[in-house]
C-alpha atoms as a PDB file:
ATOM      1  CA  UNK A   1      95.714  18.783  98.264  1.00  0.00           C
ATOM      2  CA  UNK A   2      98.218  17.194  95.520  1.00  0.00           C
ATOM      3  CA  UNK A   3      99.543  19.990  93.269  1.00  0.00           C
ATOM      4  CA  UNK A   4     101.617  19.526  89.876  1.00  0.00           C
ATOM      5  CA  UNK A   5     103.063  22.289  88.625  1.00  0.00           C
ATOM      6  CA  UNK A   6     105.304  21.548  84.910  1.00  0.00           C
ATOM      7  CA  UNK A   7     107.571  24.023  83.681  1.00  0.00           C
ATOM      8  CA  UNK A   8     111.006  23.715  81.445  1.00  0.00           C
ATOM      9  CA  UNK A   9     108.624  24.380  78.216  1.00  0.00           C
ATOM     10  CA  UNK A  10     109.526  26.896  75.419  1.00  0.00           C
ATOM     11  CA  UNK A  11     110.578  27.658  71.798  1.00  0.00           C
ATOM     12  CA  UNK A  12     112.611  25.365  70.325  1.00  0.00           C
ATOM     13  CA  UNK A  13     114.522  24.982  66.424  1.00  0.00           C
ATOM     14  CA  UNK A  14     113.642  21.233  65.293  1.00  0.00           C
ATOM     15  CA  UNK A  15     116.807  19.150  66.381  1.00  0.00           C
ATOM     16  CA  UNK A  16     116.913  21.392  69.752  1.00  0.00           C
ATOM     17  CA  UNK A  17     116.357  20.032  73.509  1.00  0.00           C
ATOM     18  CA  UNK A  18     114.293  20.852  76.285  1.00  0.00           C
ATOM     19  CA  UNK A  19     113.828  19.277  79.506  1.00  0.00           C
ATOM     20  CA  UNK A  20     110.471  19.334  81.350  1.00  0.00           C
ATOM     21  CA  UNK A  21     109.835  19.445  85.005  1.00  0.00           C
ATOM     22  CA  UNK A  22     107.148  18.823  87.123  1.00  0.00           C
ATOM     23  CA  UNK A  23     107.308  19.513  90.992  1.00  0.00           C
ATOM     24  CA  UNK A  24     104.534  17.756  92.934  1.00  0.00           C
ATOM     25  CA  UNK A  25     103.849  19.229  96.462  1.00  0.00           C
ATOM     26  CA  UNK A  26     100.784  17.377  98.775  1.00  0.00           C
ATOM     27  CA  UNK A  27     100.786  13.608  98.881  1.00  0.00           C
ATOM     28  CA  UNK A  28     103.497  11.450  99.022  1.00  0.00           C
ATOM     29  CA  UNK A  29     105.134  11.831  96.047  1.00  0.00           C
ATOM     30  CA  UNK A  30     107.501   8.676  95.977  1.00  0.00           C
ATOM     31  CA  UNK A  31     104.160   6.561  96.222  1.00  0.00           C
ATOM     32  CA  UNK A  32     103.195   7.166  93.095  1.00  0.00           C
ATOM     33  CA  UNK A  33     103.779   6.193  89.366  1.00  0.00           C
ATOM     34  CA  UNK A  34     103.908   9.331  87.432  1.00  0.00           C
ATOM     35  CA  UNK A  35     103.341  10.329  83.564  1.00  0.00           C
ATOM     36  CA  UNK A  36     103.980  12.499  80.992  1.00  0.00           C
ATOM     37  CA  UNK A  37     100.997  13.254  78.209  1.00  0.00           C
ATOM     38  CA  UNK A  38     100.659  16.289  75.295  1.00  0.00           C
ATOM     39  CA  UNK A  39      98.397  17.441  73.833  1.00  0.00           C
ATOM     40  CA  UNK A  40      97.984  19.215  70.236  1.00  0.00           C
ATOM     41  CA  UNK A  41      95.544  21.845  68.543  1.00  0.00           C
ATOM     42  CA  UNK A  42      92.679  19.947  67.857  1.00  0.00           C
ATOM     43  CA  UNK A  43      94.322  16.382  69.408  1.00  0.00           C
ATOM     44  CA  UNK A  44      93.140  14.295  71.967  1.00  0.00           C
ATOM     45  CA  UNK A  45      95.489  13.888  75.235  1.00  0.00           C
ATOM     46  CA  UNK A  46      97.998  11.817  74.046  1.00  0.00           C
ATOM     47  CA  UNK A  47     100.127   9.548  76.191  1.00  0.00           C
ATOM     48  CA  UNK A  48     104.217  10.225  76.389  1.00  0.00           C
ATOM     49  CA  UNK A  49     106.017   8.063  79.214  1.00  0.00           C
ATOM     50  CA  UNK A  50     105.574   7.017  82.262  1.00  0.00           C
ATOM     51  CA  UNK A  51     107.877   6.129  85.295  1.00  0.00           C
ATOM     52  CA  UNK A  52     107.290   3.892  88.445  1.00  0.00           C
ATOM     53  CA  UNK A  53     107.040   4.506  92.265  1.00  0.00           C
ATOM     54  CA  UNK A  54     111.141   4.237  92.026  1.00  0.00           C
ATOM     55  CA  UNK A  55     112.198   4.903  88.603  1.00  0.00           C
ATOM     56  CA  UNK A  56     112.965   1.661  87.828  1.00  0.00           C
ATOM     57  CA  UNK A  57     110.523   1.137  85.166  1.00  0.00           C
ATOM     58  CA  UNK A  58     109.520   3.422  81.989  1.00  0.00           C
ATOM     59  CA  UNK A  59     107.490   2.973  78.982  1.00  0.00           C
ATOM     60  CA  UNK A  60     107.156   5.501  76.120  1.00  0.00           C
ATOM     61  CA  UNK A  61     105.175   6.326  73.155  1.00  0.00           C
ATOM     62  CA  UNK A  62     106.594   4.448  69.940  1.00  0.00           C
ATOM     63  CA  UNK A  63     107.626   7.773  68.110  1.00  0.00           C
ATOM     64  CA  UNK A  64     109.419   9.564  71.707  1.00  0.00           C
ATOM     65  CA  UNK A  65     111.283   6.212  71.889  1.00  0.00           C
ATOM     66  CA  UNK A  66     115.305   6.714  72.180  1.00  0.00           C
ATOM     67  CA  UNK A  67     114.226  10.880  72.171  1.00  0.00           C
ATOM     68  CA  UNK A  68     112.743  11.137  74.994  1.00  0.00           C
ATOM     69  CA  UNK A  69     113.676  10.089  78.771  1.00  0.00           C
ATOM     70  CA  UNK A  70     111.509  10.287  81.685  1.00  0.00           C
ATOM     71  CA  UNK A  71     112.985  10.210  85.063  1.00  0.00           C
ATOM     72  CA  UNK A  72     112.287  10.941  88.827  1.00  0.00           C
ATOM     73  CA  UNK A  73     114.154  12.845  91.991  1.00  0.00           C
ATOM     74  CA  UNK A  74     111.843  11.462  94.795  1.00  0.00           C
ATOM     75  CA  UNK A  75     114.062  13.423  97.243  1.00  0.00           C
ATOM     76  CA  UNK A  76     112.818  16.578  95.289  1.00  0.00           C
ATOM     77  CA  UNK A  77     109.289  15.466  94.587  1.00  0.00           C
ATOM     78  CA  UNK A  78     110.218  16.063  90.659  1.00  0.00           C
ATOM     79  CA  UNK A  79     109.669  14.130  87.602  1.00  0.00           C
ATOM     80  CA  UNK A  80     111.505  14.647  84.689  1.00  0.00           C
ATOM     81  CA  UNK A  81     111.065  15.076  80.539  1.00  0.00           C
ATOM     82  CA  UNK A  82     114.138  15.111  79.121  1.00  0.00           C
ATOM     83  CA  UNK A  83     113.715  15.748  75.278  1.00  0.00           C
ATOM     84  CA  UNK A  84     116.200  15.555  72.689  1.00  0.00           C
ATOM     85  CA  UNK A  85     116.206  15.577  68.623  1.00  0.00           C
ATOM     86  CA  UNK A  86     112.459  17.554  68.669  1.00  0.00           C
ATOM     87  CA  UNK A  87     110.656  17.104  65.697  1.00  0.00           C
ATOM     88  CA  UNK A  88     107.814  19.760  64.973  1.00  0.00           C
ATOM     89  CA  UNK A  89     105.438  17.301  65.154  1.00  0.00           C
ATOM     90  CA  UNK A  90     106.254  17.146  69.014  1.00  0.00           C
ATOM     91  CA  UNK A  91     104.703  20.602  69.719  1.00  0.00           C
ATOM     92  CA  UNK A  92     101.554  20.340  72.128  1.00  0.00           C
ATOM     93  CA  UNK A  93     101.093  21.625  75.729  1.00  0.00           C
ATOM     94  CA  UNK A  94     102.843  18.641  77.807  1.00  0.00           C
ATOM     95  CA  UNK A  95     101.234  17.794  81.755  1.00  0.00           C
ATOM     96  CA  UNK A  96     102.584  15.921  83.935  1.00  0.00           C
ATOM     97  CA  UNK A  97      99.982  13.690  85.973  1.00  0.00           C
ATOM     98  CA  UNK A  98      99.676  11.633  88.724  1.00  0.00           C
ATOM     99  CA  UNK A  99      98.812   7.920  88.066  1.00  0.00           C
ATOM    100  CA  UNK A 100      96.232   6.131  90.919  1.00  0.00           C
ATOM    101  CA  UNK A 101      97.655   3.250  92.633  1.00  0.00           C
ATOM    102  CA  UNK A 102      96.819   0.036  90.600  1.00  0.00           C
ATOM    103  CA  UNK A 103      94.776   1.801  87.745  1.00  0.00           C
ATOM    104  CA  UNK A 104      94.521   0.370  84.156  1.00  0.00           C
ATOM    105  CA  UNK A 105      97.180   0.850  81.613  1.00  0.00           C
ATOM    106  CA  UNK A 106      99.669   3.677  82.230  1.00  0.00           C
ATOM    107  CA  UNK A 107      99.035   4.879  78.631  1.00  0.00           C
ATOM    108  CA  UNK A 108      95.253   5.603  79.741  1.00  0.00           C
ATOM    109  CA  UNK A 109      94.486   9.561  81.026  1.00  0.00           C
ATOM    110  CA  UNK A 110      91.460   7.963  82.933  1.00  0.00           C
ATOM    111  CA  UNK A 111      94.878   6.260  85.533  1.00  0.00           C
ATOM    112  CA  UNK A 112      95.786   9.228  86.809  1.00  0.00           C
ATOM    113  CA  UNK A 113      93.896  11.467  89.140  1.00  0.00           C
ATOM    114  CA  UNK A 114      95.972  14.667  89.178  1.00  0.00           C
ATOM    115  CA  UNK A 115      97.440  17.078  86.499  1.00  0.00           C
ATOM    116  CA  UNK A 116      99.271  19.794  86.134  1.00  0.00           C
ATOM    117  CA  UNK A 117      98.554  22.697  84.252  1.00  0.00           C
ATOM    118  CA  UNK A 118     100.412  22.301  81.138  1.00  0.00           C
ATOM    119  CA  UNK A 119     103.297  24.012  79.558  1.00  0.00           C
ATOM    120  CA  UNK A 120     103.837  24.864  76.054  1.00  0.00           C
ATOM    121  CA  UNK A 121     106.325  23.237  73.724  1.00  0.00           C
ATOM    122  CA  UNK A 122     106.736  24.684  70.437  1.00  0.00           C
ATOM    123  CA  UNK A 123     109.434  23.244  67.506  1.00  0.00           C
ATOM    124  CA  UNK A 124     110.089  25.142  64.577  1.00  0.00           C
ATOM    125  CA  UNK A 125     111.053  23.480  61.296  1.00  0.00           C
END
């Protein structure tokens, strides 16, 4: 059975950094694309980044863009958030998630099969 489990999240001044992990146990972890998604009070699951089988691919949300690096340690079955210059508006509960082997668009929650359970980013202004 594929577990996720994120942690790294916290309490944060805008401007601040936090990096997110996610250690995946079960499976093979280097097989898999992986992702990042939030989601805020009252928001749907938004999308974040994603990063590919080696880590030689990522794509991000427009407004994470040059903030925000994904990244992977296949050797450690981790994946990676690394967030810089938070902006309040970046407070949600983040999952990681695995994505299914040639699913849709890596942007889409309905390509990935397994999530963690969420940890909480907060920024204050």
């Amino acid at each position: 059975q594929v577990q996720l489990v994120e942690s790294g999240g916290g309490l944060v001044q805008a401007g601040g950094s936090l990096r997110l992990s996610c250690a995946a146990s079960g499976g093979t972890f280097s097989m898999y694309a992986m992702g990042w998604f939030r989601q805020a009070p009252g928001k749907e699951r938004e999308f974040v980044a994603a990063i590919n089988w080696s880590g030689g691919s990522t794509n991000y949300l427009d407004s994470v863009k040059g903030r925000f690096t994904i990244s992977r340690d296949n050797a450690k079955n981790t994946v990676y958030l690394q967030m810089d210059s938070l902006k309040p508006e970046d407070t949600a509960v983040y999952y990681c998630a695995r994505r299914i082997n040639y699913s849709g668009s890596s942007s889409a929650p309905a390509s990935y099969d397994y999530w963690g359970q969420g940890t909480q980013v907060t920024v204050s202004s």
